[in-house]
PDB file of N, CA and C in Angstrom:
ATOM      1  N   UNK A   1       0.846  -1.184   0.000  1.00  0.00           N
ATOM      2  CA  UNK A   1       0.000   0.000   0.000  1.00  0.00           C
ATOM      3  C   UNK A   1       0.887   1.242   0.000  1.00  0.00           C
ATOM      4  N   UNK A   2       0.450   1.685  -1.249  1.00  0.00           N
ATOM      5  CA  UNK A   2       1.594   3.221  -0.601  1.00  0.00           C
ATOM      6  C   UNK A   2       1.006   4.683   0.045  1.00  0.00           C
ATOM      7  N   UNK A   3       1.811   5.497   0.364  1.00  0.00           N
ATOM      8  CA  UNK A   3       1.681   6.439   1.300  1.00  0.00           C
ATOM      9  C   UNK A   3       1.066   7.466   0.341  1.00  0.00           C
ATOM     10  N   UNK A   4       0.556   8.744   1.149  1.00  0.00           N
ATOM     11  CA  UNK A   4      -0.267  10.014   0.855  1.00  0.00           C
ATOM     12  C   UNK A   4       0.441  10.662   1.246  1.00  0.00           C
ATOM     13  N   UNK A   5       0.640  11.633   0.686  1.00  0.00           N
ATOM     14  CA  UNK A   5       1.671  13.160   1.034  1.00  0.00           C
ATOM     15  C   UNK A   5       0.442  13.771   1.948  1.00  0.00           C
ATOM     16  N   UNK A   6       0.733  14.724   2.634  1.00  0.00           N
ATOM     17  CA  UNK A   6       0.456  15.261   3.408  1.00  0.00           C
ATOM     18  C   UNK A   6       0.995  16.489   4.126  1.00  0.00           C
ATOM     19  N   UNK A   7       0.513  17.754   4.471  1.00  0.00           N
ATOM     20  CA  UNK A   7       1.019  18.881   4.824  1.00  0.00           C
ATOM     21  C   UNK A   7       0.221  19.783   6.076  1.00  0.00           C
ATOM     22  N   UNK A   8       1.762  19.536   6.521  1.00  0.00           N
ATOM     23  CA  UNK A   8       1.571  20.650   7.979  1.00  0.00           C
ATOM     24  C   UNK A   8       1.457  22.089   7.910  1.00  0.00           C
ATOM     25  N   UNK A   9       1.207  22.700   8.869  1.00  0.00           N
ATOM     26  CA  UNK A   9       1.292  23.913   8.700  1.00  0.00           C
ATOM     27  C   UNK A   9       0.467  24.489  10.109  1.00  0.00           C
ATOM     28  N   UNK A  10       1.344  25.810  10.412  1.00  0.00           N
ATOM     29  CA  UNK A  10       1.026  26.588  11.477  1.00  0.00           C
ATOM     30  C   UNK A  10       0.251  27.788  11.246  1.00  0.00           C
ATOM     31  N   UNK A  11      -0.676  28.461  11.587  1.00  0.00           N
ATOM     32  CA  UNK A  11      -1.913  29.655  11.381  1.00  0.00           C
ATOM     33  C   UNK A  11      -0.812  30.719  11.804  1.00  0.00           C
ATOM     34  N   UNK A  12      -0.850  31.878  11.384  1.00  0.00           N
ATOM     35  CA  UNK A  12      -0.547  32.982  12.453  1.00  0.00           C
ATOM     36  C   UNK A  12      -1.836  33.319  13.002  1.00  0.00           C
ATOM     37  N   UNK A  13      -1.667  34.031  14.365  1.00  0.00           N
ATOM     38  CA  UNK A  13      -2.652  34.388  14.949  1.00  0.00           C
ATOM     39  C   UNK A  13      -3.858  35.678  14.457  1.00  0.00           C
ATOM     40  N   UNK A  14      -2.628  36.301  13.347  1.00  0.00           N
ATOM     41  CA  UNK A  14      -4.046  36.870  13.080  1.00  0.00           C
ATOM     42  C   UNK A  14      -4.575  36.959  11.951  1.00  0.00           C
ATOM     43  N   UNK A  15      -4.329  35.597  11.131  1.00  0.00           N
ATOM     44  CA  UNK A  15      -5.069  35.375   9.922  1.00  0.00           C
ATOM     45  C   UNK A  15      -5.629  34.105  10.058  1.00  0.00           C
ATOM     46  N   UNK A  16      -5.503  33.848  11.429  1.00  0.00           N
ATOM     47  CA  UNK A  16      -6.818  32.333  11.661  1.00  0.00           C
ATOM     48  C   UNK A  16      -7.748  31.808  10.970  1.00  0.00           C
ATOM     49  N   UNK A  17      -8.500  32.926  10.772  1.00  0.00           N
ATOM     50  CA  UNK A  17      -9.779  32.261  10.260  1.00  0.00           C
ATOM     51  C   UNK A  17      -9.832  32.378   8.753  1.00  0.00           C
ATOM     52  N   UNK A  18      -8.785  32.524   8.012  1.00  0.00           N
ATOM     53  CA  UNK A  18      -8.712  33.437   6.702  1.00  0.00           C
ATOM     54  C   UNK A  18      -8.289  32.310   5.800  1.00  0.00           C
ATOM     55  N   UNK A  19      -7.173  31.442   5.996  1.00  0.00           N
ATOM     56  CA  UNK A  19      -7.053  30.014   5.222  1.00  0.00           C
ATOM     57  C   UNK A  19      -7.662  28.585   5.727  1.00  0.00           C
ATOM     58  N   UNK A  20      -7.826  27.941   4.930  1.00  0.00           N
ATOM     59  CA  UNK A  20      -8.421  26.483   4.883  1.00  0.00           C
ATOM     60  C   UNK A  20      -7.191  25.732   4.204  1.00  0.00           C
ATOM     61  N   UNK A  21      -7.588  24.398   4.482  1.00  0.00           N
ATOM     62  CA  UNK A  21      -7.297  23.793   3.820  1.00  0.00           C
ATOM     63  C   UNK A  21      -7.278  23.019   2.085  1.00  0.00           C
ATOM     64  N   UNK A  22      -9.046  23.809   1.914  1.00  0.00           N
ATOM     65  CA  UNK A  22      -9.298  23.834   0.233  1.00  0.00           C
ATOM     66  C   UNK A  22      -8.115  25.169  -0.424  1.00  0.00           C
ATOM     67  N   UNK A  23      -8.444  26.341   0.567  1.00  0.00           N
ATOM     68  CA  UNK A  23      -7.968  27.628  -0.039  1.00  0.00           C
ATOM     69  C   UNK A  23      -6.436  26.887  -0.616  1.00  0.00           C
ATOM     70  N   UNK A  24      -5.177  26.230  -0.031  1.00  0.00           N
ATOM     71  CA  UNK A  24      -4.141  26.035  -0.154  1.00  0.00           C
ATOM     72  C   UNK A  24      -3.901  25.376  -1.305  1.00  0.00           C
ATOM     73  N   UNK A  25      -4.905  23.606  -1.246  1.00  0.00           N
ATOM     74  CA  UNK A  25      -4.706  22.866  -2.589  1.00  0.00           C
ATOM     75  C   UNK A  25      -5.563  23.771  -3.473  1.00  0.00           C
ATOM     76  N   UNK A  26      -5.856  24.703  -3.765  1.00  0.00           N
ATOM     77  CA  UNK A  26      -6.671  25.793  -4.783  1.00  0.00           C
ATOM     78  C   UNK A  26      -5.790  26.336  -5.333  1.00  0.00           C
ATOM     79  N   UNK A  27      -4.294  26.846  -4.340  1.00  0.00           N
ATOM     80  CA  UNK A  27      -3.693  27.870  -5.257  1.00  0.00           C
ATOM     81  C   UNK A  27      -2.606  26.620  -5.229  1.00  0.00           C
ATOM     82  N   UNK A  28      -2.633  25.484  -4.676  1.00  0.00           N
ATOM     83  CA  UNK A  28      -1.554  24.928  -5.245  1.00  0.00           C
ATOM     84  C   UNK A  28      -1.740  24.066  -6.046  1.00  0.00           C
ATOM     85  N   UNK A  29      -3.161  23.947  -6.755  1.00  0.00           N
ATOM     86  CA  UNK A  29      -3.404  23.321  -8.022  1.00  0.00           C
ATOM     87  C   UNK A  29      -3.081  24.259  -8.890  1.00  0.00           C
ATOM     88  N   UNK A  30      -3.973  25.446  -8.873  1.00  0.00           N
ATOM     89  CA  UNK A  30      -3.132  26.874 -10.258  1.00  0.00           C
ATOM     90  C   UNK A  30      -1.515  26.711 -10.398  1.00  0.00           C
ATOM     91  N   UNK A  31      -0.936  26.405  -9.267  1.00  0.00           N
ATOM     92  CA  UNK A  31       0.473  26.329  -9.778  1.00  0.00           C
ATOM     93  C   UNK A  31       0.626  25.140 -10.287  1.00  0.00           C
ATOM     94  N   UNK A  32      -0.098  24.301 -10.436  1.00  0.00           N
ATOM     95  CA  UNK A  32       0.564  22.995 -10.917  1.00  0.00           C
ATOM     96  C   UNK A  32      -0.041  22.894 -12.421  1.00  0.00           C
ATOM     97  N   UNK A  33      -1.314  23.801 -12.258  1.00  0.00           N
ATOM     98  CA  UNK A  33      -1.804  23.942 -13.957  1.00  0.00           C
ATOM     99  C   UNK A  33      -0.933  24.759 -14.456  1.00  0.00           C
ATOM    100  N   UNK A  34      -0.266  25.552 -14.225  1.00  0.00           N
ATOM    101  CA  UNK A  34       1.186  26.189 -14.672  1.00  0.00           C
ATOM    102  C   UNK A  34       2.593  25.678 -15.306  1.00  0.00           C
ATOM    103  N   UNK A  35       2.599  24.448 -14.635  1.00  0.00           N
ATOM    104  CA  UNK A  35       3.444  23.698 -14.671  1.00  0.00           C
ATOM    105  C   UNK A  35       4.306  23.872 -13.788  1.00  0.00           C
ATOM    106  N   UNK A  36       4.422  24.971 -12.832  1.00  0.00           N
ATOM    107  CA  UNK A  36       5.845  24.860 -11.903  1.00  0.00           C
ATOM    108  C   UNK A  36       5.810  24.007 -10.580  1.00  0.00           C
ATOM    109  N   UNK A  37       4.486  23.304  -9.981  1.00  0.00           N
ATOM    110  CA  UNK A  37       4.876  22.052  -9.762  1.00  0.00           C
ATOM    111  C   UNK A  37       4.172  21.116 -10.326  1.00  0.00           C
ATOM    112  N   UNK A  38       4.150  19.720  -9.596  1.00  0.00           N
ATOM    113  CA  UNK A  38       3.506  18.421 -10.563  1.00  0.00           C
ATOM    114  C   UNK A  38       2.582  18.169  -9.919  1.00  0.00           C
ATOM    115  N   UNK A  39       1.359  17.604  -9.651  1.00  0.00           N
ATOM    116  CA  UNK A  39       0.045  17.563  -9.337  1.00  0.00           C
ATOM    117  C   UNK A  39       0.401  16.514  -8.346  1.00  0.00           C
ATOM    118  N   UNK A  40       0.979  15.314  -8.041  1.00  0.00           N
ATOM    119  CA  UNK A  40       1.271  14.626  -6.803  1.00  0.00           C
ATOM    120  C   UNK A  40       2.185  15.132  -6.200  1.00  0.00           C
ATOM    121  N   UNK A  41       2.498  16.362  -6.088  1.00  0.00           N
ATOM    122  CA  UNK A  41       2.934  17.020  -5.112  1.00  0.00           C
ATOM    123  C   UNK A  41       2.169  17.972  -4.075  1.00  0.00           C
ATOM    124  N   UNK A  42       0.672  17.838  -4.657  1.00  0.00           N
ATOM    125  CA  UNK A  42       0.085  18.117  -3.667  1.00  0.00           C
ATOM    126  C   UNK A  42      -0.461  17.619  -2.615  1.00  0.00           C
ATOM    127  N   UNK A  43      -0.760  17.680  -1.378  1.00  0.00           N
ATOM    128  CA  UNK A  43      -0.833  17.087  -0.529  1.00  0.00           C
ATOM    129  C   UNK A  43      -2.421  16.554  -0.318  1.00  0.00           C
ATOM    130  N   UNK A  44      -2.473  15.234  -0.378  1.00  0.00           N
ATOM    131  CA  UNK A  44      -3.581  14.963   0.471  1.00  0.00           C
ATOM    132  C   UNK A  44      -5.010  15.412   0.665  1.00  0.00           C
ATOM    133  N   UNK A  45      -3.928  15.576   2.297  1.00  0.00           N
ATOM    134  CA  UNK A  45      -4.549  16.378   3.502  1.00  0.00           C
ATOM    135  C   UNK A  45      -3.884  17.459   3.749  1.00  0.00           C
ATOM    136  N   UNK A  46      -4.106  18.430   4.649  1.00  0.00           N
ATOM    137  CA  UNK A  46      -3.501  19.703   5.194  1.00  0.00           C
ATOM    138  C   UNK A  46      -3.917  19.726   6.257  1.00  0.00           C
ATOM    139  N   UNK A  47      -3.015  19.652   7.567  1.00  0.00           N
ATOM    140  CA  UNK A  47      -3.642  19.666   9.153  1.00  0.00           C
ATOM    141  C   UNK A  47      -2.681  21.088   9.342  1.00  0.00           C
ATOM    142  N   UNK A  48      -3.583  21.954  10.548  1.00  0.00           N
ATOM    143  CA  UNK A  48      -2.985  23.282  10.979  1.00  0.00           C
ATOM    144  C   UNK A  48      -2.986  22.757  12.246  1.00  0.00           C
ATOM    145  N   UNK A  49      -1.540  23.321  12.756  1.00  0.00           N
ATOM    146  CA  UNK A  49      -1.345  22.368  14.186  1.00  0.00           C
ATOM    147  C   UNK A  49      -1.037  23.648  14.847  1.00  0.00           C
ATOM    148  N   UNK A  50      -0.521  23.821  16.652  1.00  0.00           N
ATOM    149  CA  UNK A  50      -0.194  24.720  16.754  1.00  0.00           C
ATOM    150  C   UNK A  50       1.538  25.184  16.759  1.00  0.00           C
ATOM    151  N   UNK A  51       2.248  24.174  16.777  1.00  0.00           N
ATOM    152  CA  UNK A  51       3.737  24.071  16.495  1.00  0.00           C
ATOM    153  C   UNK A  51       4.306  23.303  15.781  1.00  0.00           C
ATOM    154  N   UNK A  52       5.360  23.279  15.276  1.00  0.00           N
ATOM    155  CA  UNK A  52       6.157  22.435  14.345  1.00  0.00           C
ATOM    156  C   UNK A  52       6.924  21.736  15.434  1.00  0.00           C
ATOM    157  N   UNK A  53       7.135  20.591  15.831  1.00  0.00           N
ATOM    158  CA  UNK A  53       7.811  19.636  16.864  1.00  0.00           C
ATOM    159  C   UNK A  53       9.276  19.974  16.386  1.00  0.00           C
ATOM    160  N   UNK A  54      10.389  20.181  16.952  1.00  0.00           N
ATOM    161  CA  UNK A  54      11.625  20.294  16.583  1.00  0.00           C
ATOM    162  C   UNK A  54      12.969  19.276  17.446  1.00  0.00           C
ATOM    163  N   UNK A  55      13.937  18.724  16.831  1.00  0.00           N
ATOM    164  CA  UNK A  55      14.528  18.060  17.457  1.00  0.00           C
ATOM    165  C   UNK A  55      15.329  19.013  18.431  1.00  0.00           C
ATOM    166  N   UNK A  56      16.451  18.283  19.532  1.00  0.00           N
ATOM    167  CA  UNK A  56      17.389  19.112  19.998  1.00  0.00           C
ATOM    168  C   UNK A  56      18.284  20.219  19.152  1.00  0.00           C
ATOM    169  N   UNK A  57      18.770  20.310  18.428  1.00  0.00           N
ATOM    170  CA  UNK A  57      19.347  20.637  17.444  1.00  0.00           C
ATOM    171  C   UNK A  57      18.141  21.503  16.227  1.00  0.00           C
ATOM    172  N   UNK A  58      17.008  22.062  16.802  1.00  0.00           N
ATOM    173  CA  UNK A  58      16.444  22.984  15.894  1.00  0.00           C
ATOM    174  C   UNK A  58      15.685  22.220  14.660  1.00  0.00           C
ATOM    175  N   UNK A  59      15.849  21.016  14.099  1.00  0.00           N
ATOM    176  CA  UNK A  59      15.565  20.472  13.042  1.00  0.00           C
ATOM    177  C   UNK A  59      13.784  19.941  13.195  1.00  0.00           C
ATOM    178  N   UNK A  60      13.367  20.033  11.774  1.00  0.00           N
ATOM    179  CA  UNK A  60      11.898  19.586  11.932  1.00  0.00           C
ATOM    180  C   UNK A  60      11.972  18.386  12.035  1.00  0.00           C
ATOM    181  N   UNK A  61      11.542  17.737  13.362  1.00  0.00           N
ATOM    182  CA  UNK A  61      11.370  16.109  13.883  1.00  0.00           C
ATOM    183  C   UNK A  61      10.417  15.436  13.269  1.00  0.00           C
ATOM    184  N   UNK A  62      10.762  15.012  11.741  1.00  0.00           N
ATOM    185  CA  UNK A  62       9.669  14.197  10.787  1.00  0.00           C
ATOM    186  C   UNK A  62       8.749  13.000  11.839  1.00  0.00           C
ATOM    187  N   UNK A  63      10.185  12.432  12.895  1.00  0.00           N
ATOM    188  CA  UNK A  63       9.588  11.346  13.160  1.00  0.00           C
ATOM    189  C   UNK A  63       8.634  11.636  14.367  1.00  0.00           C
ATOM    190  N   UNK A  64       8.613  12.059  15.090  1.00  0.00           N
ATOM    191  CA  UNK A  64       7.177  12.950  15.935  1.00  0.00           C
ATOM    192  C   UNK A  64       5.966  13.284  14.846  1.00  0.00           C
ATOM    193  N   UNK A  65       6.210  14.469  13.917  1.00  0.00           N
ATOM    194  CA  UNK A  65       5.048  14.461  13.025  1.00  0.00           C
ATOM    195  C   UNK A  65       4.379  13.367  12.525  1.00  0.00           C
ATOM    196  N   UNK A  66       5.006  11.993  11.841  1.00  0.00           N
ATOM    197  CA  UNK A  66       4.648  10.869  11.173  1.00  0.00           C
ATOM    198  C   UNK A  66       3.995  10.460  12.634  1.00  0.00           C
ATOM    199  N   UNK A  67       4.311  10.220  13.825  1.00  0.00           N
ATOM    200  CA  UNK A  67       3.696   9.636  14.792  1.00  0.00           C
ATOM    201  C   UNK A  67       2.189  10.303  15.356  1.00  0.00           C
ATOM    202  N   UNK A  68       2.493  11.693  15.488  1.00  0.00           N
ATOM    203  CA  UNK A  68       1.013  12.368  15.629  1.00  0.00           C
ATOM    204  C   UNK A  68       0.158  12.335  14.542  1.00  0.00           C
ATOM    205  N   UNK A  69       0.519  12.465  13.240  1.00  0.00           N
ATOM    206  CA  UNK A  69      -0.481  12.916  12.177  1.00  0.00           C
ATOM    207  C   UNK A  69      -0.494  11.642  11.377  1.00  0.00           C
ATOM    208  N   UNK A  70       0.128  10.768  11.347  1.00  0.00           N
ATOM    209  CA  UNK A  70       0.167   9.867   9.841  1.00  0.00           C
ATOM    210  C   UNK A  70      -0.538   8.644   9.895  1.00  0.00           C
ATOM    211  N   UNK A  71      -1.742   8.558  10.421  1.00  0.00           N
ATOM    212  CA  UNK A  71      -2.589   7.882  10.345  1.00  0.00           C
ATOM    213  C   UNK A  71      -3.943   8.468   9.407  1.00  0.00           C
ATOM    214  N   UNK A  72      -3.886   9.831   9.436  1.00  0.00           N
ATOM    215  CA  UNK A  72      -4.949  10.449   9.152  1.00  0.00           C
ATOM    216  C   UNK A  72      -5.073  10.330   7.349  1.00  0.00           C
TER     217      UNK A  72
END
């Protein structure tokens, strides 16, 4: 079985209520009818979390994210 891309992402506080998750794959389908990216590069799903998990060392901790979100 293979995997689904999928994309994180953090709100700022004061444009909360202003993106979705359609709004994003919307403008990131126009770019892909463009050609500057490829259409399975879009994601999925889109979850808005409230932080990006980071390792000691500053780095985005894929393997925390895959554990909270990658069932969905």
């Amino acid at each position: 079985m293979g995997r689904t891309a999928a994309g994180a992402g953090v709100r700022k506080p004061s444009g909360a209520d202003e993106v979705s998750d359609t709004v994003i794959k919307d403008h990131l389908m126009a770019f892909a009818d463009k050609g500057v990216i490829s259409k399975y590069g879009i994601p999925g799903k889109i979850v808005f979390i409230d932080s990006i998990p980071k390792t000691s060392v500053g780095k985005i901790n894929k393997k925390e994210l895959r554990e909270r979100y990658g069932d969905m």
